[in-house]
N, C-alpha and C. Protein backbone atom coordinates (compact mmCIF):
# COMPACT_ATOMS: atom_id res chain seq x y z
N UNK A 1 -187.94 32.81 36.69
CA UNK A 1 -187.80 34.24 36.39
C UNK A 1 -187.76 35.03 37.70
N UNK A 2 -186.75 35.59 38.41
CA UNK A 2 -186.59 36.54 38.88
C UNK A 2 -187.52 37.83 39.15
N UNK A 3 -188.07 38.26 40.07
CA UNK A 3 -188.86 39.54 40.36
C UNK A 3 -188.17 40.27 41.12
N UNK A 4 -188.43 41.54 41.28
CA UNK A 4 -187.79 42.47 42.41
C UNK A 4 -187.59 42.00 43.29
N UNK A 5 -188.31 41.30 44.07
CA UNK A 5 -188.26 41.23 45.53
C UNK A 5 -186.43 39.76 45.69
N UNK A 6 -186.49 39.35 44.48
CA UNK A 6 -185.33 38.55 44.29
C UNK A 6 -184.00 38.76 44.41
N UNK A 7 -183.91 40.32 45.06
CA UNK A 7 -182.44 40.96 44.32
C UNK A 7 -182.54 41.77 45.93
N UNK A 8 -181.22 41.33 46.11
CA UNK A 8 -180.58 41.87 47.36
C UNK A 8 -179.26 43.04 46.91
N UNK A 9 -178.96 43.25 48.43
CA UNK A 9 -177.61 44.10 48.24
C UNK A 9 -177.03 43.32 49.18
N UNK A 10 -175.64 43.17 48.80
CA UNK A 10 -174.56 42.15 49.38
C UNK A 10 -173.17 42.92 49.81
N UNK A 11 -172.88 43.18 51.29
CA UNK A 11 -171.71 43.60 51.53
C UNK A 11 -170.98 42.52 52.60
N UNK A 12 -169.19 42.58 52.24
CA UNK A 12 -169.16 42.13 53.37
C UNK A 12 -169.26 42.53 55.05
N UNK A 13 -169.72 41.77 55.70
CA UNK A 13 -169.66 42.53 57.09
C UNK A 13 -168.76 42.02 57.66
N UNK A 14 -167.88 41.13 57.79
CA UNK A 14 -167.12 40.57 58.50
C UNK A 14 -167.75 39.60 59.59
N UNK A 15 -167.10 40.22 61.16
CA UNK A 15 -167.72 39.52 62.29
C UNK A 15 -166.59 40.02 63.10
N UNK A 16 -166.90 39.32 64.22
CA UNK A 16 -166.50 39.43 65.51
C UNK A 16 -164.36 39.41 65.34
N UNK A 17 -163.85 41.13 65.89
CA UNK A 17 -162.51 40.81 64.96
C UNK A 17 -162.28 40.52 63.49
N UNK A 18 -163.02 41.03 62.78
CA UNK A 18 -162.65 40.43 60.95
C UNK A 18 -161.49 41.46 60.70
N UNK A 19 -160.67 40.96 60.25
CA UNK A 19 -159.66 41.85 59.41
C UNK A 19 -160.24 42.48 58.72
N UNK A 20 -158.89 43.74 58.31
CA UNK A 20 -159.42 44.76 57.48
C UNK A 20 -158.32 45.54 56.46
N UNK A 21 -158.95 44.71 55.25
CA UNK A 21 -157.64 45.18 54.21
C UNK A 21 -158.07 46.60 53.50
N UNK A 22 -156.94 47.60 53.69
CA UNK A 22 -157.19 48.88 53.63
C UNK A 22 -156.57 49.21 52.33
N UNK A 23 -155.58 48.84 51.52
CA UNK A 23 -154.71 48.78 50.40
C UNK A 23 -154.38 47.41 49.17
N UNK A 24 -154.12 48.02 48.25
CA UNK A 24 -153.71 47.09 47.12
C UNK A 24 -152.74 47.27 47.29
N UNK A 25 -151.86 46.26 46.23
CA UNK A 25 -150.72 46.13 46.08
C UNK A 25 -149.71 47.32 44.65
N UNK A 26 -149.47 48.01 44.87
CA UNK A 26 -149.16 48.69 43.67
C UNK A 26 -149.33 48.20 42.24
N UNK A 27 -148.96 46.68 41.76
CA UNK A 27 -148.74 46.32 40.69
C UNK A 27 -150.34 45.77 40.25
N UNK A 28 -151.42 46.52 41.05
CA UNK A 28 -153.08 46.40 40.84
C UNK A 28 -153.42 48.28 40.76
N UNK A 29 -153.86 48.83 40.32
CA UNK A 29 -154.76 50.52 39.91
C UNK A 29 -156.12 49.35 40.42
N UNK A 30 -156.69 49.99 41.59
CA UNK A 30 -157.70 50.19 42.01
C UNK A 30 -158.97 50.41 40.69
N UNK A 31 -158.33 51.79 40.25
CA UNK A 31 -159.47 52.18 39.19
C UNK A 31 -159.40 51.21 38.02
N UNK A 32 -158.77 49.89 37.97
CA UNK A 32 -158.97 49.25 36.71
C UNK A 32 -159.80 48.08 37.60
N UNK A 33 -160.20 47.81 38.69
CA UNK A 33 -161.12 46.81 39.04
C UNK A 33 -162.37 46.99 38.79
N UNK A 34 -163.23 45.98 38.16
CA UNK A 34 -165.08 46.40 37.81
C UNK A 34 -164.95 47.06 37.00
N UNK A 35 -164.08 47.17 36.09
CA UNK A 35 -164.65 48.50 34.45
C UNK A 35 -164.58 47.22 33.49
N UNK A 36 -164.93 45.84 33.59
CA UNK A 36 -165.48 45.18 32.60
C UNK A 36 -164.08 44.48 31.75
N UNK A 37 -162.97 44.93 32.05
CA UNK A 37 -161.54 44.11 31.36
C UNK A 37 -160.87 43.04 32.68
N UNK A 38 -160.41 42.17 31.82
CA UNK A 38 -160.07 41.23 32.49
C UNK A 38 -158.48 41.79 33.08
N UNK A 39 -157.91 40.68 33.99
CA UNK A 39 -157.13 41.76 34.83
C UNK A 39 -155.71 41.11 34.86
N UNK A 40 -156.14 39.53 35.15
CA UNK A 40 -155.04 38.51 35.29
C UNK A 40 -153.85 38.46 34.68
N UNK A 41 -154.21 38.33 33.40
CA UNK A 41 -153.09 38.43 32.52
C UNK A 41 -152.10 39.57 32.58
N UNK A 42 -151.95 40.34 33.34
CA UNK A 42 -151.06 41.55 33.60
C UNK A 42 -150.65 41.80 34.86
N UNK A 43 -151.06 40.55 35.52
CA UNK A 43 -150.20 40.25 36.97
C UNK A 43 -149.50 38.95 36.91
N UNK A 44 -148.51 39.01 37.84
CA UNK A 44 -147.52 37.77 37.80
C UNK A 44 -147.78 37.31 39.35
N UNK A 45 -148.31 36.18 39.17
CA UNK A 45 -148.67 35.80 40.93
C UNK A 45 -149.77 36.01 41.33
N UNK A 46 -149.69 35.98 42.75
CA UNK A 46 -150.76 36.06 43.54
C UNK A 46 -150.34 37.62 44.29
N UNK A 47 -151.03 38.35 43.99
CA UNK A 47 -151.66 39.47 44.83
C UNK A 47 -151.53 39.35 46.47
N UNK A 48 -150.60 40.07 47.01
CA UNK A 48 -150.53 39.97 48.37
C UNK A 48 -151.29 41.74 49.19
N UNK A 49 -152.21 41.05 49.62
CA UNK A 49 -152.73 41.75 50.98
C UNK A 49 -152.71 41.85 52.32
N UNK A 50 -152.37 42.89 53.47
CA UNK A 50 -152.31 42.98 54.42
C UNK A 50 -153.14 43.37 54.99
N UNK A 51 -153.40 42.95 56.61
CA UNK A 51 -154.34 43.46 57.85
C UNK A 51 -153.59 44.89 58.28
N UNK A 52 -154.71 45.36 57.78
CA UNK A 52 -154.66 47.35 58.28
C UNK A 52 -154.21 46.94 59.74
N UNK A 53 -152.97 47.96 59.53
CA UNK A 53 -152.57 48.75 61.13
C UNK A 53 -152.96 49.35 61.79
N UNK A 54 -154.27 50.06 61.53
CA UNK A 54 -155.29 50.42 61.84
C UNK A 54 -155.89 49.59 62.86
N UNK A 55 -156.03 48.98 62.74
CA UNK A 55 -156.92 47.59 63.48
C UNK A 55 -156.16 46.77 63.83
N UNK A 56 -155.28 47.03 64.84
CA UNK A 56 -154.38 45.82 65.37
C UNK A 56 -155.43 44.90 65.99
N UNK A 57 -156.09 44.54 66.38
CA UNK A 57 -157.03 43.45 67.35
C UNK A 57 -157.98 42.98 66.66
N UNK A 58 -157.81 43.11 65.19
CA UNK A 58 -158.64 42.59 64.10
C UNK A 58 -157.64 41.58 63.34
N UNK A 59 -158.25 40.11 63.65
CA UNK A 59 -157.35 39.46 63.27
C UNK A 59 -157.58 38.28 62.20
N UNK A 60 -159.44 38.05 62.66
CA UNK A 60 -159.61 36.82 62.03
C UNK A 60 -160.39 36.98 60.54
N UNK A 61 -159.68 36.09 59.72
CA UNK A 61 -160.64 36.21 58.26
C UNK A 61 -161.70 35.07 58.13
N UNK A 62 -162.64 35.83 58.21
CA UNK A 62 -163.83 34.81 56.98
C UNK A 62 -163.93 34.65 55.77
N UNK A 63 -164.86 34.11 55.45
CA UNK A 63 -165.06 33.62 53.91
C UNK A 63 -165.17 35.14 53.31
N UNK A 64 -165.75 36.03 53.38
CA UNK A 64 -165.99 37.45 52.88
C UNK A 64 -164.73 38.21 53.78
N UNK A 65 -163.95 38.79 53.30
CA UNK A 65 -162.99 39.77 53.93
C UNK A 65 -162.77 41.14 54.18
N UNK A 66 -163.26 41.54 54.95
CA UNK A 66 -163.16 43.46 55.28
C UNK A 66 -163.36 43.92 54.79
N UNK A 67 -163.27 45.43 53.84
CA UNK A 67 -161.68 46.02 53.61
C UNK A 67 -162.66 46.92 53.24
N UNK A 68 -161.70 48.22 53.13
CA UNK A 68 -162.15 49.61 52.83
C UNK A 68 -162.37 49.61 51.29
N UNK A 69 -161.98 49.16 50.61
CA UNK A 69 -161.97 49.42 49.05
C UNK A 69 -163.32 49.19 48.24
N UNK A 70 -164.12 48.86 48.68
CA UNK A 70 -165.68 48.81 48.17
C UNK A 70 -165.54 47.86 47.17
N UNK A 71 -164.48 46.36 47.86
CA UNK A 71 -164.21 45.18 46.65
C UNK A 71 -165.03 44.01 47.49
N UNK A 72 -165.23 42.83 46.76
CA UNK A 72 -165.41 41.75 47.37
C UNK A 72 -164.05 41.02 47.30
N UNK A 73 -163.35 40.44 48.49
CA UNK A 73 -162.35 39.46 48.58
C UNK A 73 -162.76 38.14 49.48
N UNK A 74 -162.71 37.12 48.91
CA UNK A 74 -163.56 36.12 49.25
C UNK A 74 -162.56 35.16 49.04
N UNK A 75 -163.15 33.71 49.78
CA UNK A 75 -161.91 32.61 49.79
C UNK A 75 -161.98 31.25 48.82
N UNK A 76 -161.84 30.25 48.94
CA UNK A 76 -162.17 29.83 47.68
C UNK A 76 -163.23 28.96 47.60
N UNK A 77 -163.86 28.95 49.21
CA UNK A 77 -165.36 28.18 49.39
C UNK A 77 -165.80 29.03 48.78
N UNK A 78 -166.13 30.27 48.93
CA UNK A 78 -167.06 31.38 47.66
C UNK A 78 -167.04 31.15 46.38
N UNK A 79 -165.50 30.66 45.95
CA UNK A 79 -165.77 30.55 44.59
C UNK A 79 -166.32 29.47 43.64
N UNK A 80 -165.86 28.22 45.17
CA UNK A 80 -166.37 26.95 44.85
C UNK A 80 -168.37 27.27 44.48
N UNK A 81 -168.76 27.91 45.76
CA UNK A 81 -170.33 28.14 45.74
C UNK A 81 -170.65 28.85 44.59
N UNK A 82 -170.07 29.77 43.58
CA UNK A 82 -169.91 30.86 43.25
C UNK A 82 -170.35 29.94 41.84
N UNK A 83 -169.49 29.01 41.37
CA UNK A 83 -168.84 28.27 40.46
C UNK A 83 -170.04 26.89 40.26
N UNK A 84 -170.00 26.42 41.66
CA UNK A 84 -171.10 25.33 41.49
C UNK A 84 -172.87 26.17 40.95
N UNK A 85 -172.99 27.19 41.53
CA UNK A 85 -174.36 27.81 40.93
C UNK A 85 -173.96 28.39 39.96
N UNK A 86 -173.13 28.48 38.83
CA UNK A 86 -173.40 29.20 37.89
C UNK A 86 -173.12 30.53 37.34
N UNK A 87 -172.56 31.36 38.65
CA UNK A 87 -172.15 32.71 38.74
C UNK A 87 -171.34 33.42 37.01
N UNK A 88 -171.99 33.84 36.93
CA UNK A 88 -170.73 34.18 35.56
C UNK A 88 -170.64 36.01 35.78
N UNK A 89 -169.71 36.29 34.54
CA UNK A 89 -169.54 37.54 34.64
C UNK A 89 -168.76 38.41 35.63
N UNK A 90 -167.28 37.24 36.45
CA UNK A 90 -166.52 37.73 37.49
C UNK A 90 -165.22 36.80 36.76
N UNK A 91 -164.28 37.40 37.02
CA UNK A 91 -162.82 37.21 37.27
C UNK A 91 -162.16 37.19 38.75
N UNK A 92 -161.57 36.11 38.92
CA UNK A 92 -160.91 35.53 40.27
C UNK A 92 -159.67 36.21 40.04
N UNK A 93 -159.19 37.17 41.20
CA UNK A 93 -157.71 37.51 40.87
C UNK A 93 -157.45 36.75 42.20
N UNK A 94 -156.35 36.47 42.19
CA UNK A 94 -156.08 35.13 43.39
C UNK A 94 -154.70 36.04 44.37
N UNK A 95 -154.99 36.02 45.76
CA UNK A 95 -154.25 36.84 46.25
C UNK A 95 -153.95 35.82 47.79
N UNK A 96 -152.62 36.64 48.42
CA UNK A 96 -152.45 35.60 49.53
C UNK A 96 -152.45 36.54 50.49
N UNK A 97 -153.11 36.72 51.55
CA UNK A 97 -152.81 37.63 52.69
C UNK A 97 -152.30 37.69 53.90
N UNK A 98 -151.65 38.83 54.41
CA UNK A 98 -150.63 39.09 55.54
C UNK A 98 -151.34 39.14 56.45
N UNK A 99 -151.03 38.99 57.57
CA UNK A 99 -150.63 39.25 58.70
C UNK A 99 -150.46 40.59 59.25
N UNK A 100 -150.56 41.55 61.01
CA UNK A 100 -149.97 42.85 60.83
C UNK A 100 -148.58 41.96 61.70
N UNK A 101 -147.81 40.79 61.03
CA UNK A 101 -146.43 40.86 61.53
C UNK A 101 -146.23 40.46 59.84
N UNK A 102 -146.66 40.85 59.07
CA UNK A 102 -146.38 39.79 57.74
C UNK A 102 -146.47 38.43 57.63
N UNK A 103 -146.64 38.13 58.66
CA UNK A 103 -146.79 36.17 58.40
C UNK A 103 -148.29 36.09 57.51
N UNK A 104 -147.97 35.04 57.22
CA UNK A 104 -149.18 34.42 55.82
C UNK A 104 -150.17 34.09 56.58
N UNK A 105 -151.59 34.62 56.45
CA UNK A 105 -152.58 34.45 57.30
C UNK A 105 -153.64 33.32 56.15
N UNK A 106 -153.65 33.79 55.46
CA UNK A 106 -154.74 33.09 54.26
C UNK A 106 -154.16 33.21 52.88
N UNK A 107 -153.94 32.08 52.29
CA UNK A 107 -153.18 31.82 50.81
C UNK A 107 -154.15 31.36 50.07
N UNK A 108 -155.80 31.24 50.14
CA UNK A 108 -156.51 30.73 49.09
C UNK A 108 -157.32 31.77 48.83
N UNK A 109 -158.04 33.19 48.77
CA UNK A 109 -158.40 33.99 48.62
C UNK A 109 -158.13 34.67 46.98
N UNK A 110 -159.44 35.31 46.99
CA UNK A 110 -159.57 35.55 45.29
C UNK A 110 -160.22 37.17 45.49
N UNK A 111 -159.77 37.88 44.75
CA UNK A 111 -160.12 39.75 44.71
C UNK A 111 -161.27 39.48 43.37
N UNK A 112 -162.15 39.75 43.90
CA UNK A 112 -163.50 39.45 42.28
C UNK A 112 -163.69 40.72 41.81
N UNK A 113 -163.27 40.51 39.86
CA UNK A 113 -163.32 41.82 39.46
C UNK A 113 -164.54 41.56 38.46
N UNK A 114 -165.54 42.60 38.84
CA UNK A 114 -166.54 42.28 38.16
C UNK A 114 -166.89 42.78 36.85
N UNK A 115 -167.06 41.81 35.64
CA UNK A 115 -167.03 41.86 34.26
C UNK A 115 -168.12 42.67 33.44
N UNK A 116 -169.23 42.31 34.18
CA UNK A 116 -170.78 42.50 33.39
C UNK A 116 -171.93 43.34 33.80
N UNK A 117 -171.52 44.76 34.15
CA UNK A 117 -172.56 45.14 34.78
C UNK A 117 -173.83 45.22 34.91
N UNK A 118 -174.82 45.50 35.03
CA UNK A 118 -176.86 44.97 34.92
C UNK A 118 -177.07 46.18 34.92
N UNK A 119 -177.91 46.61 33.68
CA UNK A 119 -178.79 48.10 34.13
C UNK A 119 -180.12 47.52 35.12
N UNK A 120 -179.74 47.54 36.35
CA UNK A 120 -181.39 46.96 37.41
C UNK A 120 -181.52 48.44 38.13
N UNK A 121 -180.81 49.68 37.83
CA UNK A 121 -181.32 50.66 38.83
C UNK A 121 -182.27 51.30 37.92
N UNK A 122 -183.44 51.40 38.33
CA UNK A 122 -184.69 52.99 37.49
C UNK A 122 -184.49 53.98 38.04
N UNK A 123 -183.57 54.69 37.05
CA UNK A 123 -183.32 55.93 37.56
C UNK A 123 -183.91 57.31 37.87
N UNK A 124 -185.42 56.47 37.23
CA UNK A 124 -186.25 57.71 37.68
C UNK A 124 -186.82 57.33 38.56
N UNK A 125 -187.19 56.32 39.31
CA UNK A 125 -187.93 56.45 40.51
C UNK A 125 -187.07 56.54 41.91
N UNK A 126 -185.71 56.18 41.62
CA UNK A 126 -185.01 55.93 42.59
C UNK A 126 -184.49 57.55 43.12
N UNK A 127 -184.37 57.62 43.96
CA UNK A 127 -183.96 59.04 44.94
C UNK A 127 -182.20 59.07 44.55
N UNK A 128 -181.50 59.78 43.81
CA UNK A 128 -180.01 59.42 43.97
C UNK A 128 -179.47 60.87 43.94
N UNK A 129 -178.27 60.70 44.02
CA UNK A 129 -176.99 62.11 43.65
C UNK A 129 -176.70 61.74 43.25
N UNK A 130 -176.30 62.53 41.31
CA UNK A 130 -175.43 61.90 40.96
C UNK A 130 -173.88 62.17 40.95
N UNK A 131 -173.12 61.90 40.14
CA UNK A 131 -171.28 62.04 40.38
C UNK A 131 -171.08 63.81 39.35
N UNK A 132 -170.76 64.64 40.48
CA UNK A 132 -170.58 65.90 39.63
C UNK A 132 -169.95 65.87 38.76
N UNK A 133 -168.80 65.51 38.39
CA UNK A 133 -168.18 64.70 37.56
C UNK A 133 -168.02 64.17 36.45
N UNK A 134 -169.03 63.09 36.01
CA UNK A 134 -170.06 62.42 35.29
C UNK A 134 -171.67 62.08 36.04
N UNK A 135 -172.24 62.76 35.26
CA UNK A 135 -173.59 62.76 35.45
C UNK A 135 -174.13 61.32 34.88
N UNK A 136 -173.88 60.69 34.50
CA UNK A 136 -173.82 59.31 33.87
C UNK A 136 -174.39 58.13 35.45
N UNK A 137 -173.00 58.79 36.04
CA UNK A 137 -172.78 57.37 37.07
C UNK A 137 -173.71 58.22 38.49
N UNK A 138 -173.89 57.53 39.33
CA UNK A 138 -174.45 57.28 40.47
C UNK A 138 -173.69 58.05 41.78
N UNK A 139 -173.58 58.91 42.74
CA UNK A 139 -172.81 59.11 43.86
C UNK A 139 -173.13 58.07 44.99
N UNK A 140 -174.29 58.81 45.45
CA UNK A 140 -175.05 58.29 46.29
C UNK A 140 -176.50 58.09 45.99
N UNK A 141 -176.92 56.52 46.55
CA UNK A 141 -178.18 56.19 46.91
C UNK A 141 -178.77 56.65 47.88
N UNK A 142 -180.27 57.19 47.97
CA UNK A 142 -181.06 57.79 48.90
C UNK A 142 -182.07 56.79 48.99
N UNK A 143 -183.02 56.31 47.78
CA UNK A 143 -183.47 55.49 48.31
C UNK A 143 -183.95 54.74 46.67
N UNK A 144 -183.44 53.36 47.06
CA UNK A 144 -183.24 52.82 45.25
C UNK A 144 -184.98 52.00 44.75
N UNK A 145 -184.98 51.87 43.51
CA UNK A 145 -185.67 50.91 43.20
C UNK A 145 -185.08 50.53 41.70
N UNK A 146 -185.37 49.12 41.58
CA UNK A 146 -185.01 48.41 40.13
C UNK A 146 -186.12 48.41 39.42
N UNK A 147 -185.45 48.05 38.11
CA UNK A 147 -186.00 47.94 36.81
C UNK A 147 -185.20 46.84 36.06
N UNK A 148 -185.58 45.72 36.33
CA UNK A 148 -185.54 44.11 35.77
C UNK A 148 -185.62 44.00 34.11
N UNK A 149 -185.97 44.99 32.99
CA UNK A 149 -186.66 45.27 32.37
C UNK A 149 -185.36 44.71 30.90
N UNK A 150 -184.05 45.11 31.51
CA UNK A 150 -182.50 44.97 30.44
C UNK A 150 -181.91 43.89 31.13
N UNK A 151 -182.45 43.64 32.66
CA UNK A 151 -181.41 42.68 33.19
C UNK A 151 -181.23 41.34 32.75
N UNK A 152 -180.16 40.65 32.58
CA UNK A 152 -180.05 39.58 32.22
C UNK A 152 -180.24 38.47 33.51
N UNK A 153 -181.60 37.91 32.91
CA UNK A 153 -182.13 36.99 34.05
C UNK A 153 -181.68 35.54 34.68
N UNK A 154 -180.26 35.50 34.16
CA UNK A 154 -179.59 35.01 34.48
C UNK A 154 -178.29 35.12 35.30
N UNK A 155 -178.22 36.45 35.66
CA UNK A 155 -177.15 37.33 36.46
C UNK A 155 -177.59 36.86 37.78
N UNK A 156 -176.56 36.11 38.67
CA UNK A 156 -177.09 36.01 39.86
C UNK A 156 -176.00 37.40 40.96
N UNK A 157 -174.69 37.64 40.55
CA UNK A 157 -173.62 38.57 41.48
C UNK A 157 -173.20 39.06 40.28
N UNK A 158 -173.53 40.62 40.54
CA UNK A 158 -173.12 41.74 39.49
C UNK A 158 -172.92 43.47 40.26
N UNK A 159 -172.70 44.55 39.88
CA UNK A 159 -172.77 45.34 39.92
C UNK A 159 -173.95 46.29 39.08
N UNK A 160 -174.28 47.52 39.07
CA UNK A 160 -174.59 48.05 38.23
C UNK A 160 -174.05 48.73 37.07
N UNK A 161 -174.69 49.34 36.14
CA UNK A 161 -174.47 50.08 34.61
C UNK A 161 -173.75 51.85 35.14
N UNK A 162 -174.55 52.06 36.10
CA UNK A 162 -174.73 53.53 36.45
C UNK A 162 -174.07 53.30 38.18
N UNK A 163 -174.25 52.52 38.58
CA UNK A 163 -173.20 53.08 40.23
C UNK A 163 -172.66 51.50 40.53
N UNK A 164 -171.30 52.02 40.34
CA UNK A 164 -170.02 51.01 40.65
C UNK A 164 -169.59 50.66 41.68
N UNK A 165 -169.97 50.44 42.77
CA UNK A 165 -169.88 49.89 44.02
C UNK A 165 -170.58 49.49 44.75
N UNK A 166 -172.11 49.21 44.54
CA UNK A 166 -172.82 48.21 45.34
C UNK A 166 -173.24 46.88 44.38
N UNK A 167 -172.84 45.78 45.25
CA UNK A 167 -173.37 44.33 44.74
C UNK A 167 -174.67 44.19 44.77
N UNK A 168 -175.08 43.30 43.84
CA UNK A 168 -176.45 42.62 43.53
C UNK A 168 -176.23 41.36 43.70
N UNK A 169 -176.98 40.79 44.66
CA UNK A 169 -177.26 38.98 44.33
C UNK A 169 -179.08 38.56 44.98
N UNK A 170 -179.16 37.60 43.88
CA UNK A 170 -180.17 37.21 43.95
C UNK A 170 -180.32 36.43 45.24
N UNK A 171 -182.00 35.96 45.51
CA UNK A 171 -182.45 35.37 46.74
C UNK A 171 -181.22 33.53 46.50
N UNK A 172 -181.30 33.33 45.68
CA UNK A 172 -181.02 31.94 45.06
C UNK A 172 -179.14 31.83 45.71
N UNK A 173 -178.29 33.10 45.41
CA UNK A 173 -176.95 32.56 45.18
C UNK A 173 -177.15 32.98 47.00
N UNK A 174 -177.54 33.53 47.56
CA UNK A 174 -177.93 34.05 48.73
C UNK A 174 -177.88 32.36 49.69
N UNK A 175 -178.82 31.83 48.98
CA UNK A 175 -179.50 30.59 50.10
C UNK A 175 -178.30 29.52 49.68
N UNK A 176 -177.52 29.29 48.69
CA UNK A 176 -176.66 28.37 48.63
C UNK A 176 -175.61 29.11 49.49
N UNK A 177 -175.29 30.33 49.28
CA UNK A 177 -174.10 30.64 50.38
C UNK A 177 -174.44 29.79 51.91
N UNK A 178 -175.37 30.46 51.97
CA UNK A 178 -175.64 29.38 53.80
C UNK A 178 -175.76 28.33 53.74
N UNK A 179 -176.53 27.61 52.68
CA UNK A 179 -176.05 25.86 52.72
C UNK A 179 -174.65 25.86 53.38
N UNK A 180 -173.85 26.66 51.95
CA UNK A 180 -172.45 25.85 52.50
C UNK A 180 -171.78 26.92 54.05
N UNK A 181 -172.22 27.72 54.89
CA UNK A 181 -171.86 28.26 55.80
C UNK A 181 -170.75 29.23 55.66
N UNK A 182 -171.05 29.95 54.40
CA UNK A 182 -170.08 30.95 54.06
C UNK A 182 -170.36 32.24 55.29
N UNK A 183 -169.01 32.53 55.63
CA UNK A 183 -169.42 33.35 57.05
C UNK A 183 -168.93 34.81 56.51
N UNK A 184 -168.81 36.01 57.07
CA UNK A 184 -169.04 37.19 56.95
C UNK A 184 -169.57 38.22 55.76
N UNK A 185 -170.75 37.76 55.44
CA UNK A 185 -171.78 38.58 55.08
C UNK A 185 -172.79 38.89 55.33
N UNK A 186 -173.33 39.79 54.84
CA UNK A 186 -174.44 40.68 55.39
C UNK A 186 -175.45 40.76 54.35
N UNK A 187 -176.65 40.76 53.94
CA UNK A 187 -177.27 41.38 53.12
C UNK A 187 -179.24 41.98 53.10
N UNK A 188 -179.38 43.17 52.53
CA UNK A 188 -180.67 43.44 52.83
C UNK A 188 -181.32 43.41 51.39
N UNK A 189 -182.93 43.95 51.35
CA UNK A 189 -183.73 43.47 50.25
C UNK A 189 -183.04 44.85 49.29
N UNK A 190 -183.18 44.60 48.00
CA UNK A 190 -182.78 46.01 47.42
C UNK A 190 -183.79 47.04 46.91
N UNK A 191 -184.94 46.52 46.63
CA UNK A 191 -185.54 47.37 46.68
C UNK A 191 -185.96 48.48 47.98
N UNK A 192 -186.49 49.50 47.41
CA UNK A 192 -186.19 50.71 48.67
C UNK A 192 -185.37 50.56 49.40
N UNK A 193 -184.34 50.42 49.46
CA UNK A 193 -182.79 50.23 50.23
C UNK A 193 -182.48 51.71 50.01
N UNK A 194 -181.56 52.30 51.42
CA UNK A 194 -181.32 53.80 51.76
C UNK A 194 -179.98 54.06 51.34
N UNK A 195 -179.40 53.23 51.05
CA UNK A 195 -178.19 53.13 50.55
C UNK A 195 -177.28 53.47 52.11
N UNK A 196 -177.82 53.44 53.00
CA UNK A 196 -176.89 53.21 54.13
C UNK A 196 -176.37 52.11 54.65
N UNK A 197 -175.10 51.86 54.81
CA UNK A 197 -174.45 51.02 54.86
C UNK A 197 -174.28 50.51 56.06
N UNK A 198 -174.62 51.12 57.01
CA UNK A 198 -175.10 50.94 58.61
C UNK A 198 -176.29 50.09 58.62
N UNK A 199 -177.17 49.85 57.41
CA UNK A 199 -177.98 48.71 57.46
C UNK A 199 -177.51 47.28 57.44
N UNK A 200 -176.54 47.32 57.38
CA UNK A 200 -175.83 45.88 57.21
C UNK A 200 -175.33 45.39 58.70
N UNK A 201 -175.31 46.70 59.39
CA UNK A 201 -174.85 46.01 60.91
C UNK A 201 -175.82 45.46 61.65
């Protein structure tokens, strides 16, 4: 059984030069990734991504990949690790990525759209803003704490119910990633986490 102290926040950080994918591909809406529908079946292929022009001297990919879009894109050692522990509640969209000359840099890479979200944020103890918008969802974290209380204790990589862009993974899918030497990630404890993302550097 899982306790607080079990549950991290997971971004990628890259490393030294990591590429940095700044865009989808048109025949993907951004806003249909993580709202819980599956995705595959309404693409033909593999999903092609490019290294932002932005970052010409950013070249090399790791197992975790860049990118501005507040996605996980990961390669297929992740999914292998992902797969061998048990992970459920994600969809592999399988994508091949460019180059900034277009040449094919990495063809085994998967865009994870996440299925199942976890109510683990307490929204009353936690410090937040929420989305003017919808008062429902989450803006910003100030300073979080969970509530284990709905979570399914079997969720090891999820999102939340109420704010759609930070990952959850447990201590467990955490320590098999480094068995197998999955390289550019980052992650801190989640409880009281500032929601600054500069903690990851």
């Amino acid at each position: 059984m899982n306790s607080i102290e079990n549950y991290n926040i997971l971004f990628d950080c890259g490393g030294n030069k990591s590429a940095i994918i700044e865009k989808l591909p048109e025949q993907l809406d951004k806003r249909e990734v993580n709202r819980g529908n599956l995705l595959a079946s309404n693409l033909s292929g593999k999903l092609t991504l490019r290294f932002s022009n932005n970052y010409p001297e950013y070249v090399k990919l790791y197992d975790f990949v860049g990118n501005t879009l507040s996605f996980l894109i990961v390669s297929e050692r992740v999914k292998e690790v992902f797969e061998a522990e048990g992970v459920r509640g994600l969809e592999y969209l399988p994508v091949q990525i460019l180059d900034h000359r277009s040449q094919l840099a990495g063809d085994n890479y998967h865009l994870i759209n996440f299925l199942v979200p976890q109510p683990i944020i307490n929204m009353e103890r936690s410090k937040l803003i929420l989305s003017r918008f919808d008062s429902r969802f989450i803006q910003n974290i100030k300073d979080l704490h969970l509530n284990l209380e709905d979570v399914d204790p079997e969720a090891k990589l999820f999102r939340a119910t109420t704010e759609r862009y930070t990952n959850f993974i447990t201590d467990d899918l955490i320590e098999a990633m480094n068995a197998a030497g999955i390289t550019g990630i980052k992650t801190v404890p989640a409880e009281g986490w500032d929601g600054n993302t500069l903690s990851f550097i």
